[in-house]
N, C-alpha and C. Protein backbone atom coordinates (compact mmCIF):
# COMPACT_ATOMS: atom_id res chain seq x y z
N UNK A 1 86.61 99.35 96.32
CA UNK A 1 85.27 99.31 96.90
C UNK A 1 85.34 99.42 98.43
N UNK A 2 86.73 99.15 98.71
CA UNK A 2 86.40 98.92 100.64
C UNK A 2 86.84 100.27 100.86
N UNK A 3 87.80 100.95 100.14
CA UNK A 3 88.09 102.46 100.41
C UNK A 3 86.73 103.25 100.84
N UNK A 4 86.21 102.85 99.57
CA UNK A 4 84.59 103.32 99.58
C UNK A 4 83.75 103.48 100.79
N UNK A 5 83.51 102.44 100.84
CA UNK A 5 82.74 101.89 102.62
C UNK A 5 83.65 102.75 103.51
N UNK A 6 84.57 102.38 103.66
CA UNK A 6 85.11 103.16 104.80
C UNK A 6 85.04 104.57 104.84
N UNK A 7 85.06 105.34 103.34
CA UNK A 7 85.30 106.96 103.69
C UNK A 7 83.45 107.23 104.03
N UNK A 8 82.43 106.11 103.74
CA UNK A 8 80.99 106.11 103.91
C UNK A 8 81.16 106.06 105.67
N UNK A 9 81.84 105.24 105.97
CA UNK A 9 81.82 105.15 107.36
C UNK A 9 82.27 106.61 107.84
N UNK A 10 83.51 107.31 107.60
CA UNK A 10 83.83 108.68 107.84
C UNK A 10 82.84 109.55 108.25
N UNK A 11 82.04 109.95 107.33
CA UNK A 11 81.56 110.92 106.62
C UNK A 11 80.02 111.07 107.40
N UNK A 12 79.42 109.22 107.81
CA UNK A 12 78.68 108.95 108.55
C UNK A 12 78.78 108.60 110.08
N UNK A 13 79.70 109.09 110.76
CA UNK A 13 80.16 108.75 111.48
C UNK A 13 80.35 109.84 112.64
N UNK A 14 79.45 110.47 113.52
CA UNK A 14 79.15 111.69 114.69
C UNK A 14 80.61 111.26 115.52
N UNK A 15 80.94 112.41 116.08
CA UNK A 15 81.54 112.79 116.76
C UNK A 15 81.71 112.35 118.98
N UNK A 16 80.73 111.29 118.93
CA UNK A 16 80.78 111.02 119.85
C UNK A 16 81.76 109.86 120.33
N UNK A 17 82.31 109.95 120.54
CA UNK A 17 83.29 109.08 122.04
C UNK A 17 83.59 107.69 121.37
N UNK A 18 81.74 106.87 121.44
CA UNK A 18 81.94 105.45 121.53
C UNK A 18 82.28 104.76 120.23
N UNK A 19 82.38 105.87 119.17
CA UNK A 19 83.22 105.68 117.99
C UNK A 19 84.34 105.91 117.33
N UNK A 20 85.17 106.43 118.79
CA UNK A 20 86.39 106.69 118.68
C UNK A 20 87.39 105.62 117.58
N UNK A 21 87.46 104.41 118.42
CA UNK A 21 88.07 103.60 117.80
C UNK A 21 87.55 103.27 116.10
N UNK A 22 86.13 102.81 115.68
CA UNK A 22 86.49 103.03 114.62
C UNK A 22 86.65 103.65 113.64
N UNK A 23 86.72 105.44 114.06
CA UNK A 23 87.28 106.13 113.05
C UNK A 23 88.34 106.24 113.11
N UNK A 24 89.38 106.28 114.53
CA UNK A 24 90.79 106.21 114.58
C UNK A 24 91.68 104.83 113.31
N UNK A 25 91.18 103.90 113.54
CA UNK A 25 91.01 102.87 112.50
C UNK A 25 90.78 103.08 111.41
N UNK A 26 89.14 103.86 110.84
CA UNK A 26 89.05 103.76 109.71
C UNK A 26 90.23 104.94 108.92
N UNK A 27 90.68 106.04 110.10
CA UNK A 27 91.87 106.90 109.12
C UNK A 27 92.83 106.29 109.10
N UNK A 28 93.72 105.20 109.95
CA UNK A 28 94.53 104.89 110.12
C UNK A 28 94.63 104.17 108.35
N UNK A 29 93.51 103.69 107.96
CA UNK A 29 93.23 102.92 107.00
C UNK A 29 93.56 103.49 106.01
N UNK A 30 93.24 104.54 105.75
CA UNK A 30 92.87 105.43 104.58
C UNK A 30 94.54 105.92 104.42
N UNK A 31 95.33 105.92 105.81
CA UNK A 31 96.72 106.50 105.51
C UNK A 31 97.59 105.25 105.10
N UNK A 32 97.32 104.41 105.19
CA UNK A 32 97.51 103.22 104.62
C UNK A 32 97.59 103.23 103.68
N UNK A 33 96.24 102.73 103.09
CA UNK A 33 95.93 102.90 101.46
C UNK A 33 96.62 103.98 100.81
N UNK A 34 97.10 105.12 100.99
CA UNK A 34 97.31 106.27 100.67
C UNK A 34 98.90 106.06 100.54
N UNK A 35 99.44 105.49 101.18
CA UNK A 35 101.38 104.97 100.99
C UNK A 35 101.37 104.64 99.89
N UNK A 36 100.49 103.80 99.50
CA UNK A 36 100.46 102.10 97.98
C UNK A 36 100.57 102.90 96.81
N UNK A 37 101.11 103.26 96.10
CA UNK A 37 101.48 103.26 94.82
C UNK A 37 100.07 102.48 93.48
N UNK A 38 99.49 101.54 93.92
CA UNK A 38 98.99 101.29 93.16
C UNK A 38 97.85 101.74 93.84
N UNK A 39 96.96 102.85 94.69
CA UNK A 39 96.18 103.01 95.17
C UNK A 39 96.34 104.58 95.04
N UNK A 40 97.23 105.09 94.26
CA UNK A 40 98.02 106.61 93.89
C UNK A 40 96.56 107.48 93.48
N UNK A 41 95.75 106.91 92.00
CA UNK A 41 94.86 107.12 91.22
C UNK A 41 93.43 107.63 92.03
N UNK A 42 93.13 107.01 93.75
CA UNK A 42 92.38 107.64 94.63
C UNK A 42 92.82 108.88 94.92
N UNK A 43 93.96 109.38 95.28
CA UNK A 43 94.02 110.55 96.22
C UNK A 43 94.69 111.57 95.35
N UNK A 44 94.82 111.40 94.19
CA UNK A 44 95.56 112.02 93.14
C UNK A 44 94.94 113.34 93.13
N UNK A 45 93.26 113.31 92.57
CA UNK A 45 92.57 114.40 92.32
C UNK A 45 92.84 115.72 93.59
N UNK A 46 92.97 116.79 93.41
CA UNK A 46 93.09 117.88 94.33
C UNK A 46 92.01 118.08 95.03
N UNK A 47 90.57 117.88 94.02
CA UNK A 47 88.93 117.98 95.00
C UNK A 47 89.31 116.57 95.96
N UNK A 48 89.60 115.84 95.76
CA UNK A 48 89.15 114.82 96.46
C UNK A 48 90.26 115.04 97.87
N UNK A 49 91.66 115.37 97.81
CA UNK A 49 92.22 115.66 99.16
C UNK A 49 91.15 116.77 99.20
N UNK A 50 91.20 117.84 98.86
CA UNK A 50 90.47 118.61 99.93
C UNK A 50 89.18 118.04 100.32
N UNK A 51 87.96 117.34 99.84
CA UNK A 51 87.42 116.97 100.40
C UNK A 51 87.77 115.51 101.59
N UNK A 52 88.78 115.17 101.39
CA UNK A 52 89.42 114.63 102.39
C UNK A 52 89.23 115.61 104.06
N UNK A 53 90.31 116.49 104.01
CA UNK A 53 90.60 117.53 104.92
C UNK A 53 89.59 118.19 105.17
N UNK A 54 88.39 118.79 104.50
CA UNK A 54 87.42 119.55 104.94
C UNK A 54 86.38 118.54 105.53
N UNK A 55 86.23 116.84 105.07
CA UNK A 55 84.57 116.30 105.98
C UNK A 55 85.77 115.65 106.43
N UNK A 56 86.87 114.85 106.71
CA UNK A 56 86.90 113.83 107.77
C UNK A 56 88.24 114.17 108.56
N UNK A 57 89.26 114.97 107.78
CA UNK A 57 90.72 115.57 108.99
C UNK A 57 90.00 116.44 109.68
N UNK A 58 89.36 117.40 109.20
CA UNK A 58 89.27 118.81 110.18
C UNK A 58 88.04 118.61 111.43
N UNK A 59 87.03 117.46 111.15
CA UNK A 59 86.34 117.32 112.37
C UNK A 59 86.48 116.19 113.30
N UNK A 60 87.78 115.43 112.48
CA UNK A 60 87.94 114.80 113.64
C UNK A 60 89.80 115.29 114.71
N UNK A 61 89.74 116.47 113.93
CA UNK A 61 90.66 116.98 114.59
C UNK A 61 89.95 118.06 115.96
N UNK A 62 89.11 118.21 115.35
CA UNK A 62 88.97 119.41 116.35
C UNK A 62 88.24 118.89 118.11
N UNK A 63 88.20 120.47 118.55
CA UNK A 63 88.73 120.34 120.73
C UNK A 63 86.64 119.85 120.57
N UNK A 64 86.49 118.57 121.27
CA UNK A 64 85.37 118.09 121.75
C UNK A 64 85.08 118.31 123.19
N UNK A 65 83.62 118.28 123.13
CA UNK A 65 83.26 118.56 124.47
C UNK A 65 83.50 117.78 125.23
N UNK A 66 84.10 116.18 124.87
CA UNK A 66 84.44 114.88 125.77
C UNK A 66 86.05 115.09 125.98
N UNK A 67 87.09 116.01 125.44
CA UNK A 67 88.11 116.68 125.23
C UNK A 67 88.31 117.98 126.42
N UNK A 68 86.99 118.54 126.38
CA UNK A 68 86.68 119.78 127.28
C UNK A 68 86.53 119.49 128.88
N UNK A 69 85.82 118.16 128.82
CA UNK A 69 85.01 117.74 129.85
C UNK A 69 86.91 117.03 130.56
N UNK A 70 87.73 116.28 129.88
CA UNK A 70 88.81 115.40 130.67
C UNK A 70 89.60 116.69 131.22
N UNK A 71 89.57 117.83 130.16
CA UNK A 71 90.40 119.12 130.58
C UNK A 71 90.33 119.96 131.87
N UNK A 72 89.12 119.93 131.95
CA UNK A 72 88.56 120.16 132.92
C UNK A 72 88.43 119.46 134.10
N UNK A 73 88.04 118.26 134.07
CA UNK A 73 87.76 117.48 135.08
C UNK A 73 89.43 116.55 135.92
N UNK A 74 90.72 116.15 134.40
CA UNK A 74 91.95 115.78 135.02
C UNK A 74 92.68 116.57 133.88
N UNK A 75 93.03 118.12 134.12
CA UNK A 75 93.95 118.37 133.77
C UNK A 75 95.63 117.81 133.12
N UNK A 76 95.80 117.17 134.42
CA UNK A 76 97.23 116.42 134.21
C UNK A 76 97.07 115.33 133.21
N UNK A 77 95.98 114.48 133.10
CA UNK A 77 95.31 113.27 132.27
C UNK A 77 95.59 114.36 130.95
N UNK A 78 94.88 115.05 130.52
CA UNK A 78 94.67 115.40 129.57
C UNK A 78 96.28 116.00 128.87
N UNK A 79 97.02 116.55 129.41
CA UNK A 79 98.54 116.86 128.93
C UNK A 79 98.93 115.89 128.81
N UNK A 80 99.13 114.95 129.69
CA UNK A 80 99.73 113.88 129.84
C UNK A 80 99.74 112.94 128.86
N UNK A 81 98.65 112.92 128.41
CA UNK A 81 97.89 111.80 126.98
C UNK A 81 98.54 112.96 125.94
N UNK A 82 98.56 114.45 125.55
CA UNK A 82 99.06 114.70 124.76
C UNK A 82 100.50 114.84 124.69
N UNK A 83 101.48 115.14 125.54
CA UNK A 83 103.05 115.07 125.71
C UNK A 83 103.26 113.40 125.43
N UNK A 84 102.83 112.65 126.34
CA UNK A 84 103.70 111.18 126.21
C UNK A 84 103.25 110.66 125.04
N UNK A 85 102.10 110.96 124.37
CA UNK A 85 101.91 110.65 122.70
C UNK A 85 101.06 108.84 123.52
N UNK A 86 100.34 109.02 124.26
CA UNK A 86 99.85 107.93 124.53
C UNK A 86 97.98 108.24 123.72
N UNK A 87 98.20 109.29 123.16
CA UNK A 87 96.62 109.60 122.12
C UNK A 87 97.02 109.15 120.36
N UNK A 88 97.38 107.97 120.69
CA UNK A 88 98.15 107.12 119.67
C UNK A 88 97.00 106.49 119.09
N UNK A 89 96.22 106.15 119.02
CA UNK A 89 94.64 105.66 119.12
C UNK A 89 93.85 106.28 118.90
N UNK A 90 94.08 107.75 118.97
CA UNK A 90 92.70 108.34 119.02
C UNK A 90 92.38 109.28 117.70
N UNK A 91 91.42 109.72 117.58
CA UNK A 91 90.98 110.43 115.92
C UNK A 91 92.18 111.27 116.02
N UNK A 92 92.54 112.50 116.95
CA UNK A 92 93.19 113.24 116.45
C UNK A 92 94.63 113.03 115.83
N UNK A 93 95.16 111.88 116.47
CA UNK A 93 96.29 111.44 116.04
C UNK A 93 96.28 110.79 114.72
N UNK A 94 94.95 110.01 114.62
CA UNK A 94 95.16 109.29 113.12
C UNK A 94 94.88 110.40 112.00
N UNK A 95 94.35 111.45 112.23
CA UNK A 95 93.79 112.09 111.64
C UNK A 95 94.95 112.85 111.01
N UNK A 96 95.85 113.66 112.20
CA UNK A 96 97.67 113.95 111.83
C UNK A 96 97.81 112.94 110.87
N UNK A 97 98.04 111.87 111.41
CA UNK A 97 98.82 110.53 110.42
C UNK A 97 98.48 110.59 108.93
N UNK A 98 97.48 111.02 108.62
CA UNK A 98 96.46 110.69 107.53
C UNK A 98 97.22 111.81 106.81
N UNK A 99 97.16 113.08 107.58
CA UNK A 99 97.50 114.04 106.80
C UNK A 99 99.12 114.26 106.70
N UNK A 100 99.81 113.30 107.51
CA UNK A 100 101.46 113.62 107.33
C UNK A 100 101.25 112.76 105.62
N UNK A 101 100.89 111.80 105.51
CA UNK A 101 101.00 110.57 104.58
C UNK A 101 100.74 111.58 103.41
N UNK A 102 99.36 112.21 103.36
CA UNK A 102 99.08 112.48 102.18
C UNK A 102 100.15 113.86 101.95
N UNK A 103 100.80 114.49 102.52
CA UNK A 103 101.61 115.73 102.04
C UNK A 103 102.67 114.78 101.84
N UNK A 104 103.34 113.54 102.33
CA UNK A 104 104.92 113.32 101.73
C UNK A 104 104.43 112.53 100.36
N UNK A 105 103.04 111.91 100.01
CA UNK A 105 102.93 111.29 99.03
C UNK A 105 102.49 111.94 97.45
N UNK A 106 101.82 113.10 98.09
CA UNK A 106 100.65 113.57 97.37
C UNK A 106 100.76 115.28 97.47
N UNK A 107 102.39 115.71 97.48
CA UNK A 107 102.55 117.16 97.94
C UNK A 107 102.42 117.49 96.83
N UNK A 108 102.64 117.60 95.62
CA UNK A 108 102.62 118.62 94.09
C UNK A 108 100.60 119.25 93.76
C-alpha cells in the first residue's frame, strides 16, 4: 500500500524545483523496494517497468529549465555538480539509481 502512495506521489508530482527532494526520495524508495525479493511480484510485470520508465524515469530525467537557467547563469556550478557526483540528491540521479536496480534485478 505505501509503494502505492508513493508511485501516486510520482506521477502527481510537477517538475518544479521545490519538490526536488521528495521525488529524489520517493525514487530512491522505489529502488529500494525493488532490491527485496519479497517485493519481486511489483516490478515483475513488463507493462508495469515500462510504465515505470515512461511517467516517472524519463521526466524526471530530463534537461529543466531550472537545469538551463544554473547552465547558463554558473556554468562551472553546473559541471561541477555533474563530474564530482555531488547531484547525489537530486531526481536525475535517483532516477539512474532506480533504473540501474531495476535492470540488475529485473533484466529477463
Amino acid at each position: 500500500a505505501f509503494v502505492t502512495a508513493v508511485w501516486t506521489v510520482l506521477l502527481s508530482t510537477g517538475p518544479h524545483t521545490k519538490y526536488d527532494a521528495l521525488v529524489a526520495n520517493a525514487l530512491t524508495f522505489l529502488a529500494k523496494v525493488a532490491e527485496k525479493n519479497s517485493y519481486k511480484s511489483l516490478f515483475e510485470d513488463p507493462n508495469t517497468l515500462s510504465s515505470i520508465c515512461e511517467k516517472v524515469v524519463i521526466p524526471n530525467m530530463e534537461f529543466r529549465e531550472s537545469d538551463m537557467e544554473l547552465f547558463e547563469d554558473n556554468p562551472e556550478e553546473y559541471v561541477r555538480r555533474d563530474i564530482e557526483g555531488s547531484d547525489v540528491d537530486t531526481r536525475r540521479r535517483a532516477a539512474c539509481d532506480l533504473v540501474k536496480t531495476l535492470a540488475q534485478h529485473y533484466e529477463e
